[in-house]
N, C-alpha and C. Protein backbone atom coordinates (compact mmCIF):
# COMPACT_ATOMS: atom_id res chain seq x y z
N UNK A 1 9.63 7.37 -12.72
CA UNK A 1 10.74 6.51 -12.33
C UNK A 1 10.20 5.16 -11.85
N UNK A 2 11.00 4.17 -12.00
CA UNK A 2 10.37 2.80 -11.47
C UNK A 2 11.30 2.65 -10.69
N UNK A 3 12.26 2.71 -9.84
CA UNK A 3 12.52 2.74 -8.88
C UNK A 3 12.06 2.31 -7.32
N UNK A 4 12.67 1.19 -6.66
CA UNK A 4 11.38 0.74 -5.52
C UNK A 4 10.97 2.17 -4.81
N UNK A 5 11.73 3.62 -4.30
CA UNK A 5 11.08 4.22 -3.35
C UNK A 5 10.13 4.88 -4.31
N UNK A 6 10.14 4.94 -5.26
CA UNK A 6 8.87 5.96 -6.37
C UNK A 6 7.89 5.08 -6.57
N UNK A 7 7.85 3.55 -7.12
CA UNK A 7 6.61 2.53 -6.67
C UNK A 7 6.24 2.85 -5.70
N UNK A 8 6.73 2.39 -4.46
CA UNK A 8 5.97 2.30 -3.33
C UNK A 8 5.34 3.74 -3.69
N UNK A 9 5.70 4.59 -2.89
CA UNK A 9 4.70 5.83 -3.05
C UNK A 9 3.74 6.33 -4.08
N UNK A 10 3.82 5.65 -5.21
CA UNK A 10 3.25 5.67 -6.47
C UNK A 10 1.95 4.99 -5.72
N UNK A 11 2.22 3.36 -5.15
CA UNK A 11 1.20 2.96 -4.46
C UNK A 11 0.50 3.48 -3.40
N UNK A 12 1.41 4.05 -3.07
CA UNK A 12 0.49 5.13 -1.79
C UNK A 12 -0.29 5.90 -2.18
N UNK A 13 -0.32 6.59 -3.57
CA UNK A 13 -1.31 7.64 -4.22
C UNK A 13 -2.26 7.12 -4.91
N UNK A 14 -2.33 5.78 -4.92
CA UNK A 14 -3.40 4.97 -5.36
C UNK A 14 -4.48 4.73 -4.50
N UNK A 15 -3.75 4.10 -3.38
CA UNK A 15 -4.24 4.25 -2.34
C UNK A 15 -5.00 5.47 -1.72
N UNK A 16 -4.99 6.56 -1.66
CA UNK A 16 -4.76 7.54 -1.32
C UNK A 16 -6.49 8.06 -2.57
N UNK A 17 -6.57 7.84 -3.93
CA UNK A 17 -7.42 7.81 -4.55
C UNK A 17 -8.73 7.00 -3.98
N UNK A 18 -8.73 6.38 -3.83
CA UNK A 18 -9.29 5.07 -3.58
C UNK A 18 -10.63 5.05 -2.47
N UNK A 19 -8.87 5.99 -1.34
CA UNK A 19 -10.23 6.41 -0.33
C UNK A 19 -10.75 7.89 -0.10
N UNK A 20 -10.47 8.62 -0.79
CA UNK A 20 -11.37 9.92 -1.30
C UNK A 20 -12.57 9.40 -2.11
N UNK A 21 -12.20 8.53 -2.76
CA UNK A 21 -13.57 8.29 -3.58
C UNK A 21 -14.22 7.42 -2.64
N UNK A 22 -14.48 6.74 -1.76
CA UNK A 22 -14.93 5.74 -0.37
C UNK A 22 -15.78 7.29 0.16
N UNK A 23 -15.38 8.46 0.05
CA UNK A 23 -16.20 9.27 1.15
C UNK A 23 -17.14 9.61 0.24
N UNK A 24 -17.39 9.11 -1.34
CA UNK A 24 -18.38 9.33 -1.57
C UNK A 24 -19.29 8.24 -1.55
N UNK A 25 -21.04 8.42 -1.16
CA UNK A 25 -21.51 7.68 -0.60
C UNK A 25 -22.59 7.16 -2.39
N UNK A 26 -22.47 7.99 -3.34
CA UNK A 26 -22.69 7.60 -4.54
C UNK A 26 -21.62 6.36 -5.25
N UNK A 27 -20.53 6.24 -5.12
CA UNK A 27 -20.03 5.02 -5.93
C UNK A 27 -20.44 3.91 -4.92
N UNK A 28 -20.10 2.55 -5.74
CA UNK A 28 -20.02 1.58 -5.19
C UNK A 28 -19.11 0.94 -4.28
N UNK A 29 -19.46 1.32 -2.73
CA UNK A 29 -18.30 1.53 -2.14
C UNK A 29 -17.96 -0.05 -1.58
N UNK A 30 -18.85 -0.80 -1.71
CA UNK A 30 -17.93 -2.79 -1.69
C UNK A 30 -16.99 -2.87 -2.59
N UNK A 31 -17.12 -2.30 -4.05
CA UNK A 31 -16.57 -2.61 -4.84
C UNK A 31 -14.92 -2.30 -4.65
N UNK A 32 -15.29 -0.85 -3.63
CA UNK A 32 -13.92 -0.07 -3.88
C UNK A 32 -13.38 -0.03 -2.86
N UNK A 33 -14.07 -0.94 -1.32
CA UNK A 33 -13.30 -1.27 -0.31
C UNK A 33 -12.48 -2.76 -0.89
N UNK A 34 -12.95 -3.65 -1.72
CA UNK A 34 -12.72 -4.65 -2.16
C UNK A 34 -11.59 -4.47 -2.89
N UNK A 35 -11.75 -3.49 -3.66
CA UNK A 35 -10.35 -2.93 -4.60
C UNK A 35 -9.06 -2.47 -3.32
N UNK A 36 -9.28 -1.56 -2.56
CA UNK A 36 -8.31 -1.40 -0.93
C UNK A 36 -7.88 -2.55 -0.60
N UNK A 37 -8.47 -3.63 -0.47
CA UNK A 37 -8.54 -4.65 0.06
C UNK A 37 -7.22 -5.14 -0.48
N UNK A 38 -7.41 -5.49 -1.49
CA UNK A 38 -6.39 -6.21 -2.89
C UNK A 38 -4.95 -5.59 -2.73
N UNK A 39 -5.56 -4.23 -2.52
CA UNK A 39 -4.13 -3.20 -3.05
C UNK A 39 -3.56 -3.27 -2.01
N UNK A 40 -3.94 -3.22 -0.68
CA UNK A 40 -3.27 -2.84 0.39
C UNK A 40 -2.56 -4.07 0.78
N UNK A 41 -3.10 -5.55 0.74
CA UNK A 41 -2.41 -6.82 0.61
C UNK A 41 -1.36 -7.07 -0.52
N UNK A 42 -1.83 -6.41 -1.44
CA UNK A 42 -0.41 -6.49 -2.36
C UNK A 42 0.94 -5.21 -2.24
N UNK A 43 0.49 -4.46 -1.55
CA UNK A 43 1.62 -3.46 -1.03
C UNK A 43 2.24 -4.05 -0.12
N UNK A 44 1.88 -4.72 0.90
CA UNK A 44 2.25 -5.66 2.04
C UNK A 44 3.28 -6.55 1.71
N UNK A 45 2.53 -6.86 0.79
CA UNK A 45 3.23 -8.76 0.37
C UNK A 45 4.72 -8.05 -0.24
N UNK A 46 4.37 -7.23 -1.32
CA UNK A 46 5.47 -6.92 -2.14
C UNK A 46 6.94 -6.07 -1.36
N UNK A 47 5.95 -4.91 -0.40
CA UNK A 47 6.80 -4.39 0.40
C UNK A 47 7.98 -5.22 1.34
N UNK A 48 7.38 -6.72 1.92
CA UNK A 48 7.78 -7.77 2.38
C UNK A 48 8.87 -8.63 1.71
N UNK A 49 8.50 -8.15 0.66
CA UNK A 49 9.90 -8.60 -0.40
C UNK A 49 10.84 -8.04 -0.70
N UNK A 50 10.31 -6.86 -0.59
CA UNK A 50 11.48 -5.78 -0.98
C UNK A 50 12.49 -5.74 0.14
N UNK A 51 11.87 -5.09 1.21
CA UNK A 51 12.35 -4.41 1.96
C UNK A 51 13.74 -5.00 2.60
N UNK A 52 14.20 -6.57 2.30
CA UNK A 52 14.91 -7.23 2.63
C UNK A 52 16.39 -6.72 1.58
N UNK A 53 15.48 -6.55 0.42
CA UNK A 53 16.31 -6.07 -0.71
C UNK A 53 17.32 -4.53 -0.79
N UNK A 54 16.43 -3.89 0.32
CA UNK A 54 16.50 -2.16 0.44
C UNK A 54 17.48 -2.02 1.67
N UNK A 55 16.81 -2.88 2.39
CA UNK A 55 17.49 -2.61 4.15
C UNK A 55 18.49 -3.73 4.61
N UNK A 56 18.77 -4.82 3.82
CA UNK A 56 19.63 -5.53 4.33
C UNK A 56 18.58 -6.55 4.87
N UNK A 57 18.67 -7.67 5.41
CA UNK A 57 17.83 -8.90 6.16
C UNK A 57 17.79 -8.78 7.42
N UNK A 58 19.14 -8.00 7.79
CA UNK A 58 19.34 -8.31 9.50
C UNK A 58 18.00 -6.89 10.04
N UNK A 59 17.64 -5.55 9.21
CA UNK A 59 17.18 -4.38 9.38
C UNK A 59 15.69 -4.41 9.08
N UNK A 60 15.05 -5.66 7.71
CA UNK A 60 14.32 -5.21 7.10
C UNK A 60 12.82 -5.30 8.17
N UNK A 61 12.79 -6.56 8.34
CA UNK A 61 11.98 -6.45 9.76
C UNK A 61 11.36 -5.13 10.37
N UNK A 62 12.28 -4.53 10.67
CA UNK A 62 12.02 -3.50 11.48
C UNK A 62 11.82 -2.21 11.09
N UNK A 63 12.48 -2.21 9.80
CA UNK A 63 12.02 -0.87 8.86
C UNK A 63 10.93 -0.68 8.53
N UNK A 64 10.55 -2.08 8.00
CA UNK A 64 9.21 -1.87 7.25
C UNK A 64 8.50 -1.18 8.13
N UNK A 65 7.46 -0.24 8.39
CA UNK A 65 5.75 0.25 8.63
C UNK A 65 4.69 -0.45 8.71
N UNK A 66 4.55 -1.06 10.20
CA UNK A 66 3.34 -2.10 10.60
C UNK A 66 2.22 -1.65 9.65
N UNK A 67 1.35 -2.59 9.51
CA UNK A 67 0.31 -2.25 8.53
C UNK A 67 -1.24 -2.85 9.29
N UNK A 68 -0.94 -3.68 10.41
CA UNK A 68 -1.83 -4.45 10.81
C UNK A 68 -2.65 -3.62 11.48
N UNK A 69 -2.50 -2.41 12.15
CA UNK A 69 -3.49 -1.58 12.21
C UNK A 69 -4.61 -1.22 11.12
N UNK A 70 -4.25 -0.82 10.27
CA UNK A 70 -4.72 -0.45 9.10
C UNK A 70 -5.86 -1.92 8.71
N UNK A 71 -5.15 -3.41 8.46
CA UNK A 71 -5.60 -4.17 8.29
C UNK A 71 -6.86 -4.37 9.22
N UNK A 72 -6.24 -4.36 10.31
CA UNK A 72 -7.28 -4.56 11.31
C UNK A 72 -8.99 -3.36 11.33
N UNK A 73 -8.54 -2.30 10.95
CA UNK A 73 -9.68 -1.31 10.19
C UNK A 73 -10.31 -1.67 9.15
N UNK A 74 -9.54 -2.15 8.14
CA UNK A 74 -10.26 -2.53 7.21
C UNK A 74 -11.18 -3.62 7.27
N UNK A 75 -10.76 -4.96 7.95
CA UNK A 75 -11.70 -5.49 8.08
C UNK A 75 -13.24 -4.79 8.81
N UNK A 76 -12.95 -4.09 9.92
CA UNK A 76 -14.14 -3.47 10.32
C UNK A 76 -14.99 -2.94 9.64
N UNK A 77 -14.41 -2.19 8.28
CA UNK A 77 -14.65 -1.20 7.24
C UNK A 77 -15.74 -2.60 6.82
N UNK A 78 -15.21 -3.45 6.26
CA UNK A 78 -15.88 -4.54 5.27
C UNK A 78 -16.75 -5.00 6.17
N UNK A 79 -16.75 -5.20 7.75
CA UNK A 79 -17.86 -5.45 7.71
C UNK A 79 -19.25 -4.46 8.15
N UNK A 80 -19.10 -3.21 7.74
CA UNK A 80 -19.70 -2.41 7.97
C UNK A 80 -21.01 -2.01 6.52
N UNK A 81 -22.22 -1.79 6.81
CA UNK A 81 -23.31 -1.49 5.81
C UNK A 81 -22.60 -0.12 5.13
N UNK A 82 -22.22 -0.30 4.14
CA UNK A 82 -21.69 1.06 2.97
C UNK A 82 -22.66 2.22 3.41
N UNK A 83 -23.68 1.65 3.89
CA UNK A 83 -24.90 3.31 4.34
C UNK A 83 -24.87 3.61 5.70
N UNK A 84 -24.69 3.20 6.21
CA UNK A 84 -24.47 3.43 7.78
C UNK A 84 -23.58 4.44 8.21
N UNK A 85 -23.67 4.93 9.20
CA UNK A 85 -22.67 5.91 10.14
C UNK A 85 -21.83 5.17 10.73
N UNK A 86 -21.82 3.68 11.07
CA UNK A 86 -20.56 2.86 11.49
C UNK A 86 -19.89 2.55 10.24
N UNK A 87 -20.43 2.71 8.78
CA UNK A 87 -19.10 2.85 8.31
C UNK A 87 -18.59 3.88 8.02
N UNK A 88 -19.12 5.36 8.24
CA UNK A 88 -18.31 6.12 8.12
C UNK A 88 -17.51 6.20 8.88
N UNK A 89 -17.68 5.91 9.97
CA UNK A 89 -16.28 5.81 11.70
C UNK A 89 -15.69 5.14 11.23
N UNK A 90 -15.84 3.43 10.96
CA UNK A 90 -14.60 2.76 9.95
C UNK A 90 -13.69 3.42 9.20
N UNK A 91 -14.50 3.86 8.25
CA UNK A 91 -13.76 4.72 7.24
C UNK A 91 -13.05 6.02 7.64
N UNK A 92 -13.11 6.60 8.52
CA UNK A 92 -12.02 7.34 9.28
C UNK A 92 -11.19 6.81 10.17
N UNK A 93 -11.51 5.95 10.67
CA UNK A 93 -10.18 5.05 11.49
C UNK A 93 -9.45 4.52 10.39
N UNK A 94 -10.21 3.64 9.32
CA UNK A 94 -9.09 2.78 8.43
C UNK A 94 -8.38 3.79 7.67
N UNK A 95 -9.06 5.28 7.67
CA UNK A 95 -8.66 6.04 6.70
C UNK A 95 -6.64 6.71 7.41
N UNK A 96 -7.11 6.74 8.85
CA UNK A 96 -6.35 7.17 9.54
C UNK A 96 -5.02 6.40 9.72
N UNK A 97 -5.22 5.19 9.96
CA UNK A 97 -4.67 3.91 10.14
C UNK A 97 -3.65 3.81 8.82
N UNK A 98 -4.19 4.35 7.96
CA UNK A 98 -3.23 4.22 6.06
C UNK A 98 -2.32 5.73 6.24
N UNK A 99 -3.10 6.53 6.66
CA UNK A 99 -2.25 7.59 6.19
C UNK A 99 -1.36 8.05 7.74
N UNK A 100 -1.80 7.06 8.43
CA UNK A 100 0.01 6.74 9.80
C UNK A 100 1.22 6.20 9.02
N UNK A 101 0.49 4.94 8.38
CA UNK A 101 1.54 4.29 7.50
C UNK A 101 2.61 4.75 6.54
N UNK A 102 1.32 5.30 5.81
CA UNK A 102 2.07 6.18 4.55
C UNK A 102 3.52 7.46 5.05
N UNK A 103 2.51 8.10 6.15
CA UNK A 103 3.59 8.88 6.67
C UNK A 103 4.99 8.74 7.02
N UNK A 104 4.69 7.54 7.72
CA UNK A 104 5.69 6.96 8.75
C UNK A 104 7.04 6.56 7.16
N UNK A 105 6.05 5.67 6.47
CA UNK A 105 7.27 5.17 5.16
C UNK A 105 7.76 5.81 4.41
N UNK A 106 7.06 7.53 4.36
CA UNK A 106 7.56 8.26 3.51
C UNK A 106 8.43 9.40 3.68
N UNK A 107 8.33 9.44 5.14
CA UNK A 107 9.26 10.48 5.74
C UNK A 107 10.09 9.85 6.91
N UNK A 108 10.29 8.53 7.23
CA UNK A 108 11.20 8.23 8.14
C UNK A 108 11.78 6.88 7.39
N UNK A 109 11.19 5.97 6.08
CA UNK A 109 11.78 4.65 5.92
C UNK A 109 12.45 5.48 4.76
N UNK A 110 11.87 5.61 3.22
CA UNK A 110 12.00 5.31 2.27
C UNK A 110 13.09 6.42 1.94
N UNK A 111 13.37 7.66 2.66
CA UNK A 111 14.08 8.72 2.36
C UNK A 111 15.64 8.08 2.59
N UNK A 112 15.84 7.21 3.42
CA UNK A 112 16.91 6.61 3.97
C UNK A 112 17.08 5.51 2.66
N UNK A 113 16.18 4.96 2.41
CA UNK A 113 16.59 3.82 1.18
C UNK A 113 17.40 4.63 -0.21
N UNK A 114 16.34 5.83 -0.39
CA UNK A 114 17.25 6.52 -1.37
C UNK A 114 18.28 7.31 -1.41
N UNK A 115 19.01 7.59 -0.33
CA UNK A 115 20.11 8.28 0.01
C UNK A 115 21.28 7.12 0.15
N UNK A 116 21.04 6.19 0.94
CA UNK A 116 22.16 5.03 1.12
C UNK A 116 21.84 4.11 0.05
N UNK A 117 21.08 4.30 -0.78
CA UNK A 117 21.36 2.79 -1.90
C UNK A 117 21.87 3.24 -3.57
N UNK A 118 21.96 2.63 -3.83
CA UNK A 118 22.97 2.68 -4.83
C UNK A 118 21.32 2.52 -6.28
N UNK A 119 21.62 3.95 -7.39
CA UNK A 119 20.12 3.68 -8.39
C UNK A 119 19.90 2.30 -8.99
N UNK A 120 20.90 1.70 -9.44
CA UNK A 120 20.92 0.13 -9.99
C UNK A 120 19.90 -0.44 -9.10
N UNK A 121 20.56 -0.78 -7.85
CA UNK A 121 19.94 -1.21 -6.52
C UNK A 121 18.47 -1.35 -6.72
N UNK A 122 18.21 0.25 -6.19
CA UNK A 122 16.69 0.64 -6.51
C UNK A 122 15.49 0.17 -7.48
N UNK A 123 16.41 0.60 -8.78
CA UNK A 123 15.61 0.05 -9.79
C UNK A 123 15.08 -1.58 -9.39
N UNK A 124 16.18 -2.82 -9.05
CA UNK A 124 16.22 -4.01 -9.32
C UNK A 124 15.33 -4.23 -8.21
N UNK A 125 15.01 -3.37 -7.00
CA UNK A 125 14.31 -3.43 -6.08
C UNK A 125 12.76 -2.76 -6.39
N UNK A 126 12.85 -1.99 -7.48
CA UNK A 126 11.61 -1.39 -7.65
C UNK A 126 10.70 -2.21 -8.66
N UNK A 127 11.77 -3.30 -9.34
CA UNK A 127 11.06 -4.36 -10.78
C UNK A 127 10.58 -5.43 -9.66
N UNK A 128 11.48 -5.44 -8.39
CA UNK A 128 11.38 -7.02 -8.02
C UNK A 128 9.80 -6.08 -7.38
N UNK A 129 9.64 -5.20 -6.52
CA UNK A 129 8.44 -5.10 -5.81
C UNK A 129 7.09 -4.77 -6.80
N UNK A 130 7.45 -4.27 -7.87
CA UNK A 130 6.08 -4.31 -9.30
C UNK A 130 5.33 -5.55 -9.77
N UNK A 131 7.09 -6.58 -9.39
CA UNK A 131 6.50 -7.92 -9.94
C UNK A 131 5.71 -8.33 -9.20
N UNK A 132 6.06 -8.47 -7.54
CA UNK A 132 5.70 -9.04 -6.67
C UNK A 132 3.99 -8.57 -6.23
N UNK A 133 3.47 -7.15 -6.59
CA UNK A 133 2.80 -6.41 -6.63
C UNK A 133 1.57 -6.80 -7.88
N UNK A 134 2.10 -6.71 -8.46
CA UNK A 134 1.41 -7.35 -9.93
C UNK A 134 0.29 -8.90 -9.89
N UNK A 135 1.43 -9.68 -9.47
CA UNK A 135 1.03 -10.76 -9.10
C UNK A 135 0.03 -10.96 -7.95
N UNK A 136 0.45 -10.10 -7.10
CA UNK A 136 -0.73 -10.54 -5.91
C UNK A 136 -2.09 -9.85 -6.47
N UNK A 137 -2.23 -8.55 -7.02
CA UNK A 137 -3.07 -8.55 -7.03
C UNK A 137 -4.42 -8.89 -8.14
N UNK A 138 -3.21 -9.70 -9.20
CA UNK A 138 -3.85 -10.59 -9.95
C UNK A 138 -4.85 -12.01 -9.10
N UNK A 139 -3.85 -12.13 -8.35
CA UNK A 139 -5.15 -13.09 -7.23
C UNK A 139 -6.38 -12.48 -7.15
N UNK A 140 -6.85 -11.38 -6.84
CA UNK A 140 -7.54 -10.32 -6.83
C UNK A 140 -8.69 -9.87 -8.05
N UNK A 141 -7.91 -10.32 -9.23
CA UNK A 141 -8.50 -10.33 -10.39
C UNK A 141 -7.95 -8.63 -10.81
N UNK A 142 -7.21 -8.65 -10.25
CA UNK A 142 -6.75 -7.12 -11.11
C UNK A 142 -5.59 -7.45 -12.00
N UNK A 143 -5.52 -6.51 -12.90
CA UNK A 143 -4.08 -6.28 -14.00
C UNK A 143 -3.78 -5.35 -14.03
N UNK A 144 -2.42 -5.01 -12.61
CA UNK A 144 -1.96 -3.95 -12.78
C UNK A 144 -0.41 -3.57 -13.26
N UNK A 145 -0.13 -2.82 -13.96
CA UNK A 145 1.33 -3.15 -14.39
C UNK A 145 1.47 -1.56 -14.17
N UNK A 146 2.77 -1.22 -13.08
CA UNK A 146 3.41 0.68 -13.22
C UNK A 146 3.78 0.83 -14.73
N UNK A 147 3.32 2.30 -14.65
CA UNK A 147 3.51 2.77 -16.17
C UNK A 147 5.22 2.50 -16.52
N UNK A 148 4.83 2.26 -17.83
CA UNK A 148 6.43 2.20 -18.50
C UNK A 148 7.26 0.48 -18.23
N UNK A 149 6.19 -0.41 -17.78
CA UNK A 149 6.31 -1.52 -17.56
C UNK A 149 5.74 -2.79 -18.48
């Protein structure tokens, strides 16, 4: 479904990939905090767009799921030696810090978006946050487009 609440969470399982493979100490883990990096700023940005779209303007504010924790880990993460034991503590705080988020949007925001909104809605909210998504993390140097897009 492309739908904004099935994106978002679609992005969450990306996410969610990303840093299972981070606990291994064989890949290239700059590469793939760098890739977090991208993704998690373009979930932000896009979510930031949406959410005005989902919750109304006067609500969206407050719906959304702070992220600046998370942010704030990650930077620690990046600046941590990929071999070190301070980044494995990073990497369980930032790891922790994402999957508060995730929780929080997936069982207290997004269940509410799809019960009170109308599927049209959704959809037009789920193209506008792919686009918005797409784009940022083309800054990034990525090309990502949700399947069926």
């Amino acid at each position: 479904m492309n739908d904004a609440v099935s994106l978002i969470q679609q992005d969450h399982r990306v996410l969610e990939k990303l840093l299972h493979q981070l606990r291994d100490p064989a890949v290239d883990r700059v590469a793939v905090v760098e890739e977090v990096r991208a993704r998690l700023a373009a979930h932000r940005r896009a979510a930031e767009q949406v959410y005005p779209l989902l919750a109304g303007n006067d609500r969206a504010a407050d719906r959304m799921p702070d992220l600046a924790t998370a942010e704030e880990r990650l930077e620690a993460l990046r600046a941590s030696d990929p071999t070190s034991d301070r980044f494995e503590g990073a990497l369980r705080e930032f790891s922790e810090a994402v999957a508060q988020h995730i929780q929080t949007e997936e069982t207290e925001v997004l269940p509410e978006f799809a019960i009170d909104d109308d599927p049209k809605m959704l959809e037009r909210a789920g193209a506008a946050f792919d686009d918005h998504r797409v784009d940022e993390l083309r800054v990034y140097g990525i090309d990502d487009r949700a399947p069926g897009r």
